[in-house]
Protein backbone atom coordinates (compact mmCIF):
# COMPACT_ATOMS: atom_id res chain seq x y z
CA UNK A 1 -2.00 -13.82 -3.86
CA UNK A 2 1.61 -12.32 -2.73
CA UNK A 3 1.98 -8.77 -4.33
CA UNK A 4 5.00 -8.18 -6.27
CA UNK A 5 7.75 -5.09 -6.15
CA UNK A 6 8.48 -5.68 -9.73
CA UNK A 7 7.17 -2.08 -10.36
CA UNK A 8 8.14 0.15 -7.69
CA UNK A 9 10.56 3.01 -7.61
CA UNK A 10 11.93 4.07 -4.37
CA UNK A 11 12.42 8.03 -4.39
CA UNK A 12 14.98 8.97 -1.94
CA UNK A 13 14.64 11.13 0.84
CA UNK A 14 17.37 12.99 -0.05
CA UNK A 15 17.18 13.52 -3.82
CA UNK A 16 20.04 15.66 -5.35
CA UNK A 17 19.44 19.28 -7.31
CA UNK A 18 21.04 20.69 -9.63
CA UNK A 19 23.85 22.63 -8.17
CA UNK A 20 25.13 19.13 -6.24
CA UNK A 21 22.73 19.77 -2.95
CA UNK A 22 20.01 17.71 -1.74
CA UNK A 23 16.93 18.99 -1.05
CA UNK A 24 13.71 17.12 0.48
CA UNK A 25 11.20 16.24 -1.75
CA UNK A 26 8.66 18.84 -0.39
CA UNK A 27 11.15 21.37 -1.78
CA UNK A 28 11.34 20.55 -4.79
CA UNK A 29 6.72 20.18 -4.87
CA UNK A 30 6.83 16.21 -5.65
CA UNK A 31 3.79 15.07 -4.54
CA UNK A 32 1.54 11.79 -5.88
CA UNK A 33 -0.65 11.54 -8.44
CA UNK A 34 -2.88 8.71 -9.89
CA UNK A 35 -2.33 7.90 -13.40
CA UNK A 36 -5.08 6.41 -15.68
CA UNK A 37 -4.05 4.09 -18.35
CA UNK A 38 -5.95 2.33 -21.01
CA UNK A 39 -7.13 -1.16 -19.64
CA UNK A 40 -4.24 -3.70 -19.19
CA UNK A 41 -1.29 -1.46 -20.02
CA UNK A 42 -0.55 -0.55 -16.57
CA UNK A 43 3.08 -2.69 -17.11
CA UNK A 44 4.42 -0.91 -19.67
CA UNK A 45 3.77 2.77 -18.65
CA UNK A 46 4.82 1.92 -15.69
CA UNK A 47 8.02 0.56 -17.49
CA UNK A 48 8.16 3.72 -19.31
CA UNK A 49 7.92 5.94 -16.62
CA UNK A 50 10.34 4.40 -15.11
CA UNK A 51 13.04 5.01 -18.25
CA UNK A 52 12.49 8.36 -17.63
CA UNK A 53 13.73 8.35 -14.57
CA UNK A 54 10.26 9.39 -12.48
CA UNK A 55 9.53 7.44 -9.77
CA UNK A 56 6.27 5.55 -10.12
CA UNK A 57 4.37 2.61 -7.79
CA UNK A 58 2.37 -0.14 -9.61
CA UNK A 59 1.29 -2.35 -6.96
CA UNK A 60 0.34 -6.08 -8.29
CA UNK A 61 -0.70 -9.24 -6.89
CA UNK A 62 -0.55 -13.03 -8.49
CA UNK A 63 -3.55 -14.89 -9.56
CA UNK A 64 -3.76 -18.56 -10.74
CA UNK A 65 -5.74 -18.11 -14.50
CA UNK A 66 -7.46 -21.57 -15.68
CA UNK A 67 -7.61 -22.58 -19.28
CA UNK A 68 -8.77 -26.40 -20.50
CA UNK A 69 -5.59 -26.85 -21.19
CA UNK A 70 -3.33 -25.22 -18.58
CA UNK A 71 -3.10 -23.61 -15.45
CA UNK A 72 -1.10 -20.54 -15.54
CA UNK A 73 -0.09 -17.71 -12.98
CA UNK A 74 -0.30 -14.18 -13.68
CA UNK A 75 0.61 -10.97 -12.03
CA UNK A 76 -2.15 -8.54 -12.87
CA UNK A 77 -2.54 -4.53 -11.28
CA UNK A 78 -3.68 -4.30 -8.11
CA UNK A 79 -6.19 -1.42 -9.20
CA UNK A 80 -6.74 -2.20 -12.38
CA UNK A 81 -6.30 1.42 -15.19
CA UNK A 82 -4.08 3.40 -12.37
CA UNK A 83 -0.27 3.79 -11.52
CA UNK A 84 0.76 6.19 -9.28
CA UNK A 85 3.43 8.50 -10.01
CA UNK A 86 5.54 11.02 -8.00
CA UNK A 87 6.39 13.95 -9.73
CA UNK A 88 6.46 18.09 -9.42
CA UNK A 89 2.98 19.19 -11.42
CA UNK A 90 4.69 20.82 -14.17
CA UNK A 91 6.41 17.52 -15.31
CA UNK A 92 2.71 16.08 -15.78
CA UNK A 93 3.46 16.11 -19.94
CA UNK A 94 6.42 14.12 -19.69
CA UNK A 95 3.77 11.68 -18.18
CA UNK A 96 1.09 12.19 -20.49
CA UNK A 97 2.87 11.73 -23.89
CA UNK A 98 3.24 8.27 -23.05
CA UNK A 99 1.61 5.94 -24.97
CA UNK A 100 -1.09 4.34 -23.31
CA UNK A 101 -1.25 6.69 -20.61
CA UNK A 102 -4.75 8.56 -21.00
CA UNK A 103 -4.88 11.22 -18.05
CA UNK A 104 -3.97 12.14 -14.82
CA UNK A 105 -7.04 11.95 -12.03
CA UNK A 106 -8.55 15.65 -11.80
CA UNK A 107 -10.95 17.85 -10.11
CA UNK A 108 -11.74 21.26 -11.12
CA UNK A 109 -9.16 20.86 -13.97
CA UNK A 110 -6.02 20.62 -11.70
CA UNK A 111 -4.65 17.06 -10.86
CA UNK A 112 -5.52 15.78 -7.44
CA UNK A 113 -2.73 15.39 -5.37
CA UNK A 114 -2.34 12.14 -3.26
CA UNK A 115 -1.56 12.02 0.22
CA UNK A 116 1.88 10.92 1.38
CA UNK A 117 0.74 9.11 4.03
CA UNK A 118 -1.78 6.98 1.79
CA UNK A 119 0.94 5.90 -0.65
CA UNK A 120 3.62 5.36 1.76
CA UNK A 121 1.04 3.39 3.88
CA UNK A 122 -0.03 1.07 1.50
CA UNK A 123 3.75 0.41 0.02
CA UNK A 124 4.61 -0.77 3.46
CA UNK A 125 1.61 -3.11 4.19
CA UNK A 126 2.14 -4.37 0.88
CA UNK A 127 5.74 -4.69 0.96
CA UNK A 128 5.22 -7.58 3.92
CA UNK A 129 4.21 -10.25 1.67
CA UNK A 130 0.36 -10.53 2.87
CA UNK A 131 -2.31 -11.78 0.74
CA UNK A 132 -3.99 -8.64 -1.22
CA UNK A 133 -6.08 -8.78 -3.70
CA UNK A 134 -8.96 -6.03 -5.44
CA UNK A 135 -12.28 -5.47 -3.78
CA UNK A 136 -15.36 -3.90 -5.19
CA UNK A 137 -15.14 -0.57 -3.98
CA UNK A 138 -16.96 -0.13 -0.97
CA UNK A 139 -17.83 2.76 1.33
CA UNK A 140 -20.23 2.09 4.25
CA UNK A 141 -20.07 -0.92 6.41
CA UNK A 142 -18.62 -1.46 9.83
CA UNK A 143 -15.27 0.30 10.61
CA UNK A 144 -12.54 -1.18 12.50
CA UNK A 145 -8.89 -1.09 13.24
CA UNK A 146 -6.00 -4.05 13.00
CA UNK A 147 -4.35 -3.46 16.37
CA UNK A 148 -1.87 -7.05 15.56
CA UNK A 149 0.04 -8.35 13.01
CA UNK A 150 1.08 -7.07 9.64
CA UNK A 151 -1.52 -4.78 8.75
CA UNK A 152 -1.24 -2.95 12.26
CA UNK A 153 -3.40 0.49 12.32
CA UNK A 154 -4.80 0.15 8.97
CA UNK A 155 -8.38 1.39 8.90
CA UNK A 156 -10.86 -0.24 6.65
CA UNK A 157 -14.37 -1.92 6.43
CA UNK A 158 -15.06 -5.80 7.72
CA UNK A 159 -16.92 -8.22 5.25
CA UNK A 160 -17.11 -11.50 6.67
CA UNK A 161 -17.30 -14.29 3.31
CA UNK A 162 -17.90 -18.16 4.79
CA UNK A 163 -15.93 -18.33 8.07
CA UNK A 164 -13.32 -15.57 6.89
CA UNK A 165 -12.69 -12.41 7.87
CA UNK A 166 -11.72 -9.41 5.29
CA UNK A 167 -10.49 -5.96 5.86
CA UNK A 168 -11.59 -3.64 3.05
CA UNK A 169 -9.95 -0.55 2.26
CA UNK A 170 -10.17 1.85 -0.21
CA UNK A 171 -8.54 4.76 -1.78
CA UNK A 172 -11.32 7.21 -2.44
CA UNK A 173 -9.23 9.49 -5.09
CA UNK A 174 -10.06 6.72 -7.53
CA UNK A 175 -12.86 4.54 -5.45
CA UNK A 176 -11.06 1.02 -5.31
CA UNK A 177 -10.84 -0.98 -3.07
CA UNK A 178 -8.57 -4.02 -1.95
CA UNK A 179 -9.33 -6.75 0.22
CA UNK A 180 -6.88 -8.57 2.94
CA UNK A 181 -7.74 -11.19 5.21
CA UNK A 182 -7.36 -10.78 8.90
CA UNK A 183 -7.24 -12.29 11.88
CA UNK A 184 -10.89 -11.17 14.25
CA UNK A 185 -9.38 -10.84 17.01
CA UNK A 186 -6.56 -8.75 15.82
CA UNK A 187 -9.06 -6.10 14.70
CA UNK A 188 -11.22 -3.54 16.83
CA UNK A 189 -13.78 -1.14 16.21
CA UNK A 190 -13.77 2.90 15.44
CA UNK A 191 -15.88 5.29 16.61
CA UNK A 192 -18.04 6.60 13.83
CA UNK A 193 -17.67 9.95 13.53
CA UNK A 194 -20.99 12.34 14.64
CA UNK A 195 -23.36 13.32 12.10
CA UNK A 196 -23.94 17.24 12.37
CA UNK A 197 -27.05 18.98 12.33
């Protein structure tokens, strides 16, 4: 399963204001936000969003779907019900009176920011052509670090499945997870952190 780009807007580092300047995006308070859609509309807001000229990130991966009759490949959401959207927090409506799109992720009321690092992270790794696909969201397990290849310094949890070996990581914000297979002996593990007392 090869994740497609089909969907993603690249926000320049640079991006112009109004009096002909450029300003960085901090400036100007963009910052990332998870999107919730109804169930398998995740295409066309992210379509829409894109018309109106907000950059957006709708990561996807292809999956062979059998019928009786036919065999047929599809290119589904990488987390299913979210696309993630850069934007200042007062153009959230412009968002929200999309059709299909249901409500920004929240706590205490005000939408929960994403971090930069996250997003840009994951566009990257993805953007390499490696085999992704979506993981029931885990939390505990064994954590280690890829120190080789592709997915170099991404964190996650190992699940061994037959004689494979998967690297599990999640975004907590909206707790899914996505699953990529690794190499063992490209990975190593991280020191759990203390409990305190």
């Amino acid at each position: 399963m090869v994740v497609s780009e089909d969907f993603l807007t690249n926000p320049q580092p640079g991006l112009t204001t109004g009096d002909g300047g450029t300003a960085a995006k901090g400036e100007l308070g963009l910052n990332w936000y998870a999107l919730y859609t109804c169930p398998r509309h995740e295409k066309s807001v992210a379509h829409q969003i894109k018309q109106r000229s907000i950059a957006c990130f709708l990561p996807l991966y292809r999956s062979v779907r059998r019928w009786k009759d036919r065999r047929k490949m599809l290119e589904l959401a990488l987390f299913p019900g979210y696309v993630f959207v850069q934007m200042a927090v007062q153009d959230r409506l412009r968002v929200l009176q999309l059709p299909s799109a249901v409500r920004l992720v929240s706590f205490n009321g005000q939408p929960a920011i994403l971090p930069d690092a996250e997003i840009d992270g994951l566009r990257q790794r993805l953007s390499r052509g490696v085999c992704v696909e979506p993981h029931p969201y885990l939390r505990v397990g064994r954590r280690v670090r890829v120190c080789g290849g592709p997915m170099q310094g991404l964190e996650g949890i190992i699940v061994r499945r037959k004689d494979r070996c998967r690297l599990v990581f999640s975004l907590d914000l909206i707790m899914r997870s996505v699953a990529v297979e690794v190499d063992e002996s490209d990975v190593e593990p991280v020191a759990e952190p203390k409990p305190r007392n």
